[in-house]
C-alpha atoms as a PDB file:
ATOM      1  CA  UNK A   1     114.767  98.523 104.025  1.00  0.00           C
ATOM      2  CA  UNK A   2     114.219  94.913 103.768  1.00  0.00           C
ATOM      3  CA  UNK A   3     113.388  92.497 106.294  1.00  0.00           C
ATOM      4  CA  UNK A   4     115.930  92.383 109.151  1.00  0.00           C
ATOM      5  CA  UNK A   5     116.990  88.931 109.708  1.00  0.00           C
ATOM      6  CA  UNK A   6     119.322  89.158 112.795  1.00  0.00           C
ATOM      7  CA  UNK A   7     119.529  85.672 114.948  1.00  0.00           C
ATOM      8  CA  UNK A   8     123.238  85.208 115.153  1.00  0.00           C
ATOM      9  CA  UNK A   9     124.281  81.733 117.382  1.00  0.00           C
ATOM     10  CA  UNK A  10     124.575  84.294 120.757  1.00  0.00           C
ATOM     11  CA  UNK A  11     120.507  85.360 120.094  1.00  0.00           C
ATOM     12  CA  UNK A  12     119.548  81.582 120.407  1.00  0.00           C
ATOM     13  CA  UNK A  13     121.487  81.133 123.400  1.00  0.00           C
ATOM     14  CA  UNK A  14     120.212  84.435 125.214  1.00  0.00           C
ATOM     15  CA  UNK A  15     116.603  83.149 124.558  1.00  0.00           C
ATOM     16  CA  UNK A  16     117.326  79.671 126.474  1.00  0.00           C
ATOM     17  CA  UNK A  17     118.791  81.516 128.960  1.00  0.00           C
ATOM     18  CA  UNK A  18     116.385  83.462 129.686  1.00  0.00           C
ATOM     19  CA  UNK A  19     113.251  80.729 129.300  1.00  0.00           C
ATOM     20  CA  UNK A  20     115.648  78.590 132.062  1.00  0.00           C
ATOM     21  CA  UNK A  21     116.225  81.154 134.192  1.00  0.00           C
ATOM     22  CA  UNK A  22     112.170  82.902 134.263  1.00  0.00           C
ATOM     23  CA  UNK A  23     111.467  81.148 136.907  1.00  0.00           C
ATOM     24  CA  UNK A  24     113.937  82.194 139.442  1.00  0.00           C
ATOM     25  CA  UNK A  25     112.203  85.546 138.920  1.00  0.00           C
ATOM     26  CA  UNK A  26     109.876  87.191 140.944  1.00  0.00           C
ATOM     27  CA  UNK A  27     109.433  89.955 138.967  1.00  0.00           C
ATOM     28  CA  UNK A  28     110.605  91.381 135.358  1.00  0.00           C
ATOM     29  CA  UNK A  29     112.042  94.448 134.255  1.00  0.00           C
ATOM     30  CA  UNK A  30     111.619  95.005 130.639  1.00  0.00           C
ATOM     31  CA  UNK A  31     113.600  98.179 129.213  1.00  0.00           C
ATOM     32  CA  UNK A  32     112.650  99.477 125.981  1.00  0.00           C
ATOM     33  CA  UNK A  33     114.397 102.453 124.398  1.00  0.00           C
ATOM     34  CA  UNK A  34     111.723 105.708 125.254  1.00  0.00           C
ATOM     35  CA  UNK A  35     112.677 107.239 121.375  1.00  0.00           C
ATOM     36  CA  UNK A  36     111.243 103.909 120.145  1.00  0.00           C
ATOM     37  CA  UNK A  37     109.278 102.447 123.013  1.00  0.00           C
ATOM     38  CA  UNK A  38     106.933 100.009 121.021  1.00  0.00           C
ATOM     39  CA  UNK A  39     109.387  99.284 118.460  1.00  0.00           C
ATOM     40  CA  UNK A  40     112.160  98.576 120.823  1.00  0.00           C
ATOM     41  CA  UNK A  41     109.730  95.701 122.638  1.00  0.00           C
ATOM     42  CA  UNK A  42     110.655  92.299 121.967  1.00  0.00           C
ATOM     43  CA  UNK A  43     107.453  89.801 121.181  1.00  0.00           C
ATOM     44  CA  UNK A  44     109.311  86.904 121.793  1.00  0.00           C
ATOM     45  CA  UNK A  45     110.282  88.197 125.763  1.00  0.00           C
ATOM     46  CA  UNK A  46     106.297  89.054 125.581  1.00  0.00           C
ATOM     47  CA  UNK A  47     105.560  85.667 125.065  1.00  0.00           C
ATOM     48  CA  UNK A  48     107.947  84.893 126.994  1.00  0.00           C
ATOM     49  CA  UNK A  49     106.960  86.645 130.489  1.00  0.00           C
ATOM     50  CA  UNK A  50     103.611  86.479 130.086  1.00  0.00           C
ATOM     51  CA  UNK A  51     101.538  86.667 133.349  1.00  0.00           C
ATOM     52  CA  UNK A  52     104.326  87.283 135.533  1.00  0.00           C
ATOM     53  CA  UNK A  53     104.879  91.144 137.818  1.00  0.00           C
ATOM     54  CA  UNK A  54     106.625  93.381 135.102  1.00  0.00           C
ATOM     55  CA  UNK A  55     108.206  96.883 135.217  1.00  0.00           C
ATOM     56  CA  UNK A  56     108.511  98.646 131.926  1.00  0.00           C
ATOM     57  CA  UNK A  57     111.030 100.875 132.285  1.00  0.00           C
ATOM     58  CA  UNK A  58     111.842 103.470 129.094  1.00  0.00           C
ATOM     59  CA  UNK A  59     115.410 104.251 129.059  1.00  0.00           C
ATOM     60  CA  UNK A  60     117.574 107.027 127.378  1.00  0.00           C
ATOM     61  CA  UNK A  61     114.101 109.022 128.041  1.00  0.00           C
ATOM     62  CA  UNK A  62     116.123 112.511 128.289  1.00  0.00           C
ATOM     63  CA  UNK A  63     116.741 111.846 124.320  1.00  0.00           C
ATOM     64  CA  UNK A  64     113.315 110.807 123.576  1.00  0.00           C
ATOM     65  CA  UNK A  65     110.493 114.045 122.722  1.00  0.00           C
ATOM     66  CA  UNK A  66     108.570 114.962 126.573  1.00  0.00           C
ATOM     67  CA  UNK A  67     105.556 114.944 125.295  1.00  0.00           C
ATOM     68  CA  UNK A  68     105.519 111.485 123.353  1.00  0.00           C
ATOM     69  CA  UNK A  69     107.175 109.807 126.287  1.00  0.00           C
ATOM     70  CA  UNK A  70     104.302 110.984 128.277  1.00  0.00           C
ATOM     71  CA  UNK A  71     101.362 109.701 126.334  1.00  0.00           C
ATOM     72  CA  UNK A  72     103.114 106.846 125.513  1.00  0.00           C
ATOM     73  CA  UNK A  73     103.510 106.014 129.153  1.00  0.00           C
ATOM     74  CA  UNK A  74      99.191 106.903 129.882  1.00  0.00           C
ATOM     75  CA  UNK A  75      98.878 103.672 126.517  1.00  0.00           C
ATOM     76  CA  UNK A  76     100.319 101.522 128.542  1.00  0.00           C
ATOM     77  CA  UNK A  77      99.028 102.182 131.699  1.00  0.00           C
ATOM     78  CA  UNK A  78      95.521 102.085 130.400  1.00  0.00           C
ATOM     79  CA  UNK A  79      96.790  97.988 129.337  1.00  0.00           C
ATOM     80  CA  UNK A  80      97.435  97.601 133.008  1.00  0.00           C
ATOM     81  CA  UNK A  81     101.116  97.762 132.762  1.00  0.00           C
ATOM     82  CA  UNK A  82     103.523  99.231 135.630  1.00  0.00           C
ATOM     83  CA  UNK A  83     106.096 102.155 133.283  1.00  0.00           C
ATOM     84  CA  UNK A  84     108.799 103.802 134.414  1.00  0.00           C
ATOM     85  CA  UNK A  85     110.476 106.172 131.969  1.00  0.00           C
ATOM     86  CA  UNK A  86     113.864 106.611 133.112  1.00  0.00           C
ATOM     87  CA  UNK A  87     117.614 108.365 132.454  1.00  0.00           C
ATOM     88  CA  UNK A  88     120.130 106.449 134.164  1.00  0.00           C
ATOM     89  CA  UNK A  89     123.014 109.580 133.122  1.00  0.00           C
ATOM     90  CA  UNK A  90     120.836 112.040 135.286  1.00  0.00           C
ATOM     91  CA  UNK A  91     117.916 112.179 138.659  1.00  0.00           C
ATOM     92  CA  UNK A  92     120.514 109.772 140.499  1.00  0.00           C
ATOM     93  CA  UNK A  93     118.835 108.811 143.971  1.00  0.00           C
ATOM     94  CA  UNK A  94     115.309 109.489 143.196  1.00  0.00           C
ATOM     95  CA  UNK A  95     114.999 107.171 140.042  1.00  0.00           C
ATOM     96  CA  UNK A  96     116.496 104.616 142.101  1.00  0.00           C
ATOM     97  CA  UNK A  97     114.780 105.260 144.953  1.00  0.00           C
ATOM     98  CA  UNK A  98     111.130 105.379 142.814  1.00  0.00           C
ATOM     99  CA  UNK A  99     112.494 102.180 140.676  1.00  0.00           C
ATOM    100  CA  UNK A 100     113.148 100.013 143.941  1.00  0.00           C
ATOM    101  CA  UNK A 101     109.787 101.079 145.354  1.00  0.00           C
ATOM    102  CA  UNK A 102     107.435  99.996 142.135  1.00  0.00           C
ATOM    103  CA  UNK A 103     109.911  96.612 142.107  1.00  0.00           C
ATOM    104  CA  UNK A 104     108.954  96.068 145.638  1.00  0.00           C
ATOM    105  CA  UNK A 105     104.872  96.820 144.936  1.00  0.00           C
ATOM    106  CA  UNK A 106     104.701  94.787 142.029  1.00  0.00           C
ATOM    107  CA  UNK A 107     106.417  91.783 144.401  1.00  0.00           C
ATOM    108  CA  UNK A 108     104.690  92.320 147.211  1.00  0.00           C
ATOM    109  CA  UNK A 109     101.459  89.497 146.075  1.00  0.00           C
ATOM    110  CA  UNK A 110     104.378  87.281 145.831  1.00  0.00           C
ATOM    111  CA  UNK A 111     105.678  88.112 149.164  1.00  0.00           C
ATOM    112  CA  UNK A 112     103.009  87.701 151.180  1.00  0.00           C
ATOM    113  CA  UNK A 113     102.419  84.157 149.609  1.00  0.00           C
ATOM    114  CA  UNK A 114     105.264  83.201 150.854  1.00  0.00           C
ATOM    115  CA  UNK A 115     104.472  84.771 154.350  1.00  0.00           C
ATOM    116  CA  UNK A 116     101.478  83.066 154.672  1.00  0.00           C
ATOM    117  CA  UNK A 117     103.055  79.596 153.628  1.00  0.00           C
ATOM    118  CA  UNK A 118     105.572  80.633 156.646  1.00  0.00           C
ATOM    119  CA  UNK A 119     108.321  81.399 153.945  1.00  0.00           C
ATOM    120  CA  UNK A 120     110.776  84.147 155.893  1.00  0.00           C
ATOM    121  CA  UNK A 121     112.852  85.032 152.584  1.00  0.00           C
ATOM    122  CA  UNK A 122     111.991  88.363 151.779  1.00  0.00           C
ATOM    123  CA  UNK A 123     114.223  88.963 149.153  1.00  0.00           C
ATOM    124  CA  UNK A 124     113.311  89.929 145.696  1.00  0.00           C
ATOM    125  CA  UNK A 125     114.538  88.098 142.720  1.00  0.00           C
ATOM    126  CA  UNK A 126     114.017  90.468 139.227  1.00  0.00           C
ATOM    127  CA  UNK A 127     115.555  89.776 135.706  1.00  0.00           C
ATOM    128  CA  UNK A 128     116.683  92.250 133.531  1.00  0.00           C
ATOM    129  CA  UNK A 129     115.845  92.082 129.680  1.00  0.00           C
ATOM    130  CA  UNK A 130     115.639  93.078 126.324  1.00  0.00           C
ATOM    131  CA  UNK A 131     116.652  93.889 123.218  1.00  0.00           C
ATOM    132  CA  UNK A 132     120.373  94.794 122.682  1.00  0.00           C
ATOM    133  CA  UNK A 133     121.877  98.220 123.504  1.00  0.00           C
ATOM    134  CA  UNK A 134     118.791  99.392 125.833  1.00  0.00           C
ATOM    135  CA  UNK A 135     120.459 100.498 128.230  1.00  0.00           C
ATOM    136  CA  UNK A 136     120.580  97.006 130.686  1.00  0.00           C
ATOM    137  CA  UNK A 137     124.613  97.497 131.527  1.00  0.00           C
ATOM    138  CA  UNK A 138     123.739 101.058 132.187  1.00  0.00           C
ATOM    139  CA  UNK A 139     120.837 100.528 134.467  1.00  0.00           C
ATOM    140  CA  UNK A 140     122.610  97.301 136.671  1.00  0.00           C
ATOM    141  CA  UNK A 141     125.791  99.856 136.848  1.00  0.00           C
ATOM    142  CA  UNK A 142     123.378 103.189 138.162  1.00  0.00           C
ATOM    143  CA  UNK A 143     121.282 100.597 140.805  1.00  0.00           C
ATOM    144  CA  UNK A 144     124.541  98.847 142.179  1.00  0.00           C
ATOM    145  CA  UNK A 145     127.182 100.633 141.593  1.00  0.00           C
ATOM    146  CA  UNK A 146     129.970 101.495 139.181  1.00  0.00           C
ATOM    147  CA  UNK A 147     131.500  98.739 136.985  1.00  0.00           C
ATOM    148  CA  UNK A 148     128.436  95.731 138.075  1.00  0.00           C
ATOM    149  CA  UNK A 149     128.248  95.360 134.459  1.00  0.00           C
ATOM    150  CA  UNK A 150     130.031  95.809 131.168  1.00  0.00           C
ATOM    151  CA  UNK A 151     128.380  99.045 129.097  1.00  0.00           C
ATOM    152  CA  UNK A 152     128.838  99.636 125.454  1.00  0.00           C
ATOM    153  CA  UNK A 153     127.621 101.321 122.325  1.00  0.00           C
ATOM    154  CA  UNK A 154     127.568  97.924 120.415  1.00  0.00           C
ATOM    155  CA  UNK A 155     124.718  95.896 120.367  1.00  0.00           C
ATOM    156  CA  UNK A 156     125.271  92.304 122.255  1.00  0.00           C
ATOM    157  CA  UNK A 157     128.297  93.330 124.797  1.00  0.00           C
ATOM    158  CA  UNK A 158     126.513  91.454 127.890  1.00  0.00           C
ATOM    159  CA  UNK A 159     126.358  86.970 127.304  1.00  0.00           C
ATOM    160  CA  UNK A 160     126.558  85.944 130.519  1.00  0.00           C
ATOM    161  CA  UNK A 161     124.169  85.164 133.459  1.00  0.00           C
ATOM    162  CA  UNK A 162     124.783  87.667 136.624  1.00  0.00           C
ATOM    163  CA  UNK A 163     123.295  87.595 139.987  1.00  0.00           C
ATOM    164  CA  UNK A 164     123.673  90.828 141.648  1.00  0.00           C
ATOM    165  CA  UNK A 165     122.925  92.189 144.686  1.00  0.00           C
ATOM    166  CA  UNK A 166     121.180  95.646 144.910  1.00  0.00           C
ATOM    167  CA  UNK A 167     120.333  95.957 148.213  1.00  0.00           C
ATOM    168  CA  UNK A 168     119.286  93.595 151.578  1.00  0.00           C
ATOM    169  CA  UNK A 169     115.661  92.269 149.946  1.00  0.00           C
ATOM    170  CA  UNK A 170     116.623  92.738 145.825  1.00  0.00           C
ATOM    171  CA  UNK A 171     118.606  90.814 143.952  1.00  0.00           C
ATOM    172  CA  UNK A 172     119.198  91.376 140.321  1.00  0.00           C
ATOM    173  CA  UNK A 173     119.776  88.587 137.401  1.00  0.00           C
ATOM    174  CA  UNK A 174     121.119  90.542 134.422  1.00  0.00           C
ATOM    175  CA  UNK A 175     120.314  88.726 130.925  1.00  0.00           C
ATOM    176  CA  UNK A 176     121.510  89.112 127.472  1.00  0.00           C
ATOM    177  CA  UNK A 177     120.267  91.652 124.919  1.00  0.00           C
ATOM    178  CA  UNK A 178     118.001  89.492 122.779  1.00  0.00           C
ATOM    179  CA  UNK A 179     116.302  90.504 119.390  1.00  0.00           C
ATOM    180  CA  UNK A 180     113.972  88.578 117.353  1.00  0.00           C
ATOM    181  CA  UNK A 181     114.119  86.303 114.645  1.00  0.00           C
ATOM    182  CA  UNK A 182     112.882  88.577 111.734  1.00  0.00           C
ATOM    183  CA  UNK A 183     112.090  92.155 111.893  1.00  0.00           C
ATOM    184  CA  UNK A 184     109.296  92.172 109.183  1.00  0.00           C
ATOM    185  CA  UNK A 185     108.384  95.775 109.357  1.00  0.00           C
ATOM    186  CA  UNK A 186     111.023  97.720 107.574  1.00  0.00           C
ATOM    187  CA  UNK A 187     110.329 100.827 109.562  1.00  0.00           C
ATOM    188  CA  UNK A 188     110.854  98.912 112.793  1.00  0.00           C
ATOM    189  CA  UNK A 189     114.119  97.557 111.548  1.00  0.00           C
ATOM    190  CA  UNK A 190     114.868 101.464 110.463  1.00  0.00           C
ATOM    191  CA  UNK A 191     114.155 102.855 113.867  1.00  0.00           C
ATOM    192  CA  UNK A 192     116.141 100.367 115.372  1.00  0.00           C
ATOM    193  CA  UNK A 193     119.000 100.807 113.081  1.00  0.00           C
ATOM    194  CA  UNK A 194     119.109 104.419 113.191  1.00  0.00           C
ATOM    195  CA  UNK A 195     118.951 104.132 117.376  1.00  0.00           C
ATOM    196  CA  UNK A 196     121.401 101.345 117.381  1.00  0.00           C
ATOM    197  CA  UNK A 197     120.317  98.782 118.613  1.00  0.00           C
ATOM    198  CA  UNK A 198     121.082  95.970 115.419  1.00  0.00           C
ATOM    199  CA  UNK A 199     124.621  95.679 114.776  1.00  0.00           C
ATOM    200  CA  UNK A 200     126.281  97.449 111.837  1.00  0.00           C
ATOM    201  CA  UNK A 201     126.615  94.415 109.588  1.00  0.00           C
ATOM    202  CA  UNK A 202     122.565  93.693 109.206  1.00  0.00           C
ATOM    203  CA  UNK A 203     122.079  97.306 107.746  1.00  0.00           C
ATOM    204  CA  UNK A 204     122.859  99.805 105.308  1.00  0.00           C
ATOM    205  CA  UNK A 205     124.274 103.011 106.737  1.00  0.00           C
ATOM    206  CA  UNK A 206     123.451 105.025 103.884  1.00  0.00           C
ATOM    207  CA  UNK A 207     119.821 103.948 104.132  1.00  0.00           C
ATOM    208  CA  UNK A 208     119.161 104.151 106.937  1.00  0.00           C
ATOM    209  CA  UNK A 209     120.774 107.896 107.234  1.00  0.00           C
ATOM    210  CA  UNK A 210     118.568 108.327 104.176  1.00  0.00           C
ATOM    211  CA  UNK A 211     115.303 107.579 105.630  1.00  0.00           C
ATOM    212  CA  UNK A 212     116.101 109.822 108.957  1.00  0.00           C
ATOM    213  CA  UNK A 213     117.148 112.424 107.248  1.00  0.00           C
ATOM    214  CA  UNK A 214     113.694 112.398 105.370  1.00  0.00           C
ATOM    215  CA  UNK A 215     111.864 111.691 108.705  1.00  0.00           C
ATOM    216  CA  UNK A 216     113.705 114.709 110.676  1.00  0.00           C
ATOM    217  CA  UNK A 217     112.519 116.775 107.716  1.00  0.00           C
ATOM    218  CA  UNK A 218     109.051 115.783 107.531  1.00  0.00           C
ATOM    219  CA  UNK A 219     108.303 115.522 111.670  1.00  0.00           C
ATOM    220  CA  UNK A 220     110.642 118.115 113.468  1.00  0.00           C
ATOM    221  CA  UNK A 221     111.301 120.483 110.110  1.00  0.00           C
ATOM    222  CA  UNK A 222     113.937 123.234 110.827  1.00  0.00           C
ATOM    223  CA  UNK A 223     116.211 121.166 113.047  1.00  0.00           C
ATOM    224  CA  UNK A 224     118.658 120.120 110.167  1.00  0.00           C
ATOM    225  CA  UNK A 225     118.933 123.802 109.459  1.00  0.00           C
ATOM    226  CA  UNK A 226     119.483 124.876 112.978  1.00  0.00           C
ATOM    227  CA  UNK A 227     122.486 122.377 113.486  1.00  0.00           C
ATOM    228  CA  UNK A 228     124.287 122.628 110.503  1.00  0.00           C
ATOM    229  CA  UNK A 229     122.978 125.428 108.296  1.00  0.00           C
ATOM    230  CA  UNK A 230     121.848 123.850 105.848  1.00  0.00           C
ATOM    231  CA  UNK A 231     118.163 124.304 103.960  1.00  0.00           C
ATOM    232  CA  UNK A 232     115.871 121.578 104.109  1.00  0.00           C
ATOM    233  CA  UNK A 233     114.922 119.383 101.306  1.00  0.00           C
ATOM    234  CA  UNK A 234     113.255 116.478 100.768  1.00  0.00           C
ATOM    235  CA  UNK A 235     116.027 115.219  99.099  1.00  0.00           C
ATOM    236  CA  UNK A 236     118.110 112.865 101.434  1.00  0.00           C
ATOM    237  CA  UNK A 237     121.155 112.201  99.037  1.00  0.00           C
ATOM    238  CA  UNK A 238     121.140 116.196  98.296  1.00  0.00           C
ATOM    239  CA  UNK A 239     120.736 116.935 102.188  1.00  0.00           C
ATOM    240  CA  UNK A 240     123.484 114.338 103.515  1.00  0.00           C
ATOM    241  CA  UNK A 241     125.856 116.302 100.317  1.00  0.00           C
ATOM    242  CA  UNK A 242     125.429 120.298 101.741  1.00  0.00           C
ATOM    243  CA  UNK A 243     125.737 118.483 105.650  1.00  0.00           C
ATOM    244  CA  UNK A 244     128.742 116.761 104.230  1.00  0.00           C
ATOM    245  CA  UNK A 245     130.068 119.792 102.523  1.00  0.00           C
ATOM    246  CA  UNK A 246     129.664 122.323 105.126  1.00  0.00           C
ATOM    247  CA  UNK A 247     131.325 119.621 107.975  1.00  0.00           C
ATOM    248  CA  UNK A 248     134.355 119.294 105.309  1.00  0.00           C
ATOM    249  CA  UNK A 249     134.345 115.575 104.870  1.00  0.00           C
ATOM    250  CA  UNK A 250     135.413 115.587 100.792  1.00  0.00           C
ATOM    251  CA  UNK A 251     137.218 112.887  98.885  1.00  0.00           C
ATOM    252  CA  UNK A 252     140.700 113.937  97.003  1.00  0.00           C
ATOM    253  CA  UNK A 253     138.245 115.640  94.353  1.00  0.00           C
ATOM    254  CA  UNK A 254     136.448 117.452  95.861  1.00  0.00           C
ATOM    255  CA  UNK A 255     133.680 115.026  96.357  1.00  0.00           C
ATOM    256  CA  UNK A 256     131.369 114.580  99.761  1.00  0.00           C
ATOM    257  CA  UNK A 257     131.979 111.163 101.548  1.00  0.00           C
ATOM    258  CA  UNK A 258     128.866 110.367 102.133  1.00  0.00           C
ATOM    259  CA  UNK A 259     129.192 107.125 104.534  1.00  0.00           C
ATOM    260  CA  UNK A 260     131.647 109.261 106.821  1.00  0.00           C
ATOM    261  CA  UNK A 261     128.922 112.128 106.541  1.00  0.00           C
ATOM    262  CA  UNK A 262     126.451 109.774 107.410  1.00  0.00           C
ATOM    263  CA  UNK A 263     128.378 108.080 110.307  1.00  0.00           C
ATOM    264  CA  UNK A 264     128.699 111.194 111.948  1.00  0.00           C
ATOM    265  CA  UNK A 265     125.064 112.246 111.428  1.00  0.00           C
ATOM    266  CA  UNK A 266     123.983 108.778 113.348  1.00  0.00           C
ATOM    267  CA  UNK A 267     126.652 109.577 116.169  1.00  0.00           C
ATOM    268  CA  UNK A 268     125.349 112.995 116.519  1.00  0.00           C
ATOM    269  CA  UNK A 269     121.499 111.445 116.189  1.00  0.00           C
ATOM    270  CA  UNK A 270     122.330 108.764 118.964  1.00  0.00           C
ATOM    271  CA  UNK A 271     124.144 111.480 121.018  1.00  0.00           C
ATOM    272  CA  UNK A 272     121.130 113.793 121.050  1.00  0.00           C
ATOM    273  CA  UNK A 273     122.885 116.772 119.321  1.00  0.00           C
ATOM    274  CA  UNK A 274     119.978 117.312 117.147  1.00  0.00           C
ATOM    275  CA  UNK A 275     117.195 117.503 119.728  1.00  0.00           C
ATOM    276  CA  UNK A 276     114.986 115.724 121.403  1.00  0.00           C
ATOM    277  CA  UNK A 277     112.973 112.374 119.456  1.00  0.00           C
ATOM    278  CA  UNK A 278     110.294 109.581 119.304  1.00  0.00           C
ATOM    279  CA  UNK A 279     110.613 107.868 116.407  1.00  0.00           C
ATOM    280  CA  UNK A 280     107.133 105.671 117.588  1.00  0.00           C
ATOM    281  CA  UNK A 281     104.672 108.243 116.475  1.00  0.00           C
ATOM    282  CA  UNK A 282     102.051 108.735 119.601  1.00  0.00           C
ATOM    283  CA  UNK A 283      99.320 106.139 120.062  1.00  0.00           C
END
């Protein structure tokens, strides 16, 4: 895959947003996806932040591999940073209820500045980012309720700036999904094609379908085989033709359509019908 250049006129705008709007902030949630937790981390919004209280929180983690997640999470920690790996579809009151509590320890230094200066307002001001399709809409709508924020499947759905209130002392300001300039590492761009979160346009399907296919077979052999019955080869083209054949999606003649093979394999990948993955290899 070549390098991803994705910086469409709404990517520019999200980044002034968010630079103008930092400083409202007390502290910062940054959501990364858990199946690609480094790759999914936006340099520019590291810049960005820099010294002020974060929350890493790694969404979608009941599709990402247990036992990744977990050492992943120990990497971090050991850099000093506060992570939260997180499903927003499932644990209901006690991820909220443990996501509220490390929001209000990481603002608590800024709190008591403000009690000591004789500063009564004790609410908490956090901002919401990162890259697009994370899982932002998804976590505003599980911490404040049904429809706070429009969800999607497509990359870039949120442009607006949105104060919301969570509860008495947190108040939530939801920012656009913002990518970088140039993804220079083609198997960064690849993991974040093949988990969505570039739009369709900046990559080839095919390819991309290509290259998982040869990961899945390579790092969790036998899972292929399991969901469609299929043997294993390292031959991506070959594999996506016996998927394609066995699902029934031929042409007039008999041949496999391999994009709408290849669609559904990505839909089915993204859904989590074929297990349980980090694409980030362990640290």
């Amino acid at each position: 895959m070549e390098q991803v250049q994705w910086f469409p006129g709404h990517m520019t705008k999200a980044k002034r947003m968010i630079a103008e709007n930092l400083k409202l902030a007390d502290v910062v949630l940054e959501l990364a996806d858990a199946r690609v937790p480094e790759s999914s981390r936006n340099p520019l919004l590291n810049e960005m932040i820099g010294e002020k209280p974060r929350l890493l929180v790694l969404t979608k983690e009941d599709l990402a591999d247990k036992t990744t997640t977990k050492i992943w999470v120990k990497e971090y920690g050991q850099k000093g940073l506060a992570v939260l790996p997180a499903s927003f579809t499932k644990g209901g009151r006690e991820v909220k209820k443990d996501l509220l509590a490390l929001i209000r320890k990481l603002a608590w230094p800024m709190l008591e500045k403000k009690q000591k200066k004789g500063i009564l307002n004790k609410t908490v001001r956090i901002m919401v980012v990162g890259i697009p399709n994370v899982g932002k809409s998804t976590l505003i709508n599980f911490l404040a309720g049904k429809g706070a924020a429009e969800t999607g499947d497509k990359p870039g759905i949120t442009r607006g700036k949105q104060w919301i209130r969570l509860s008495n002392d947190i108040e939530l300001l939801d920012m656009p999904g913002l990518l970088w300039p140039k993804i220079e590492d083609p198997q960064v761009g690849l993991r974040l094609a093949a988990t969505g979160a570039i739009g369709e346009q900046a990559y080839d399907t095919l390819e991309v379908v290509f290259w998982l296919l040869g990961w899945m077979v390579e790092h969790t052999p036998g899972r292929l085989q399991a969901r469609y019955g299929v043997p294993e080869t390292n031959d991506p083209p070959a594999l996506i033709g016996e998927i394609g054949r066995k699902r029934g999606f031929l042409r007039l003649k008999g041949e496999v359509d391999q994009l709408k093979t290849a669609i559904m394999l990505l839909d089915e990948f993204r859904g989590g019908k074929l297990g349980l993955f980090t694409l980030d290899q362990a640290p």
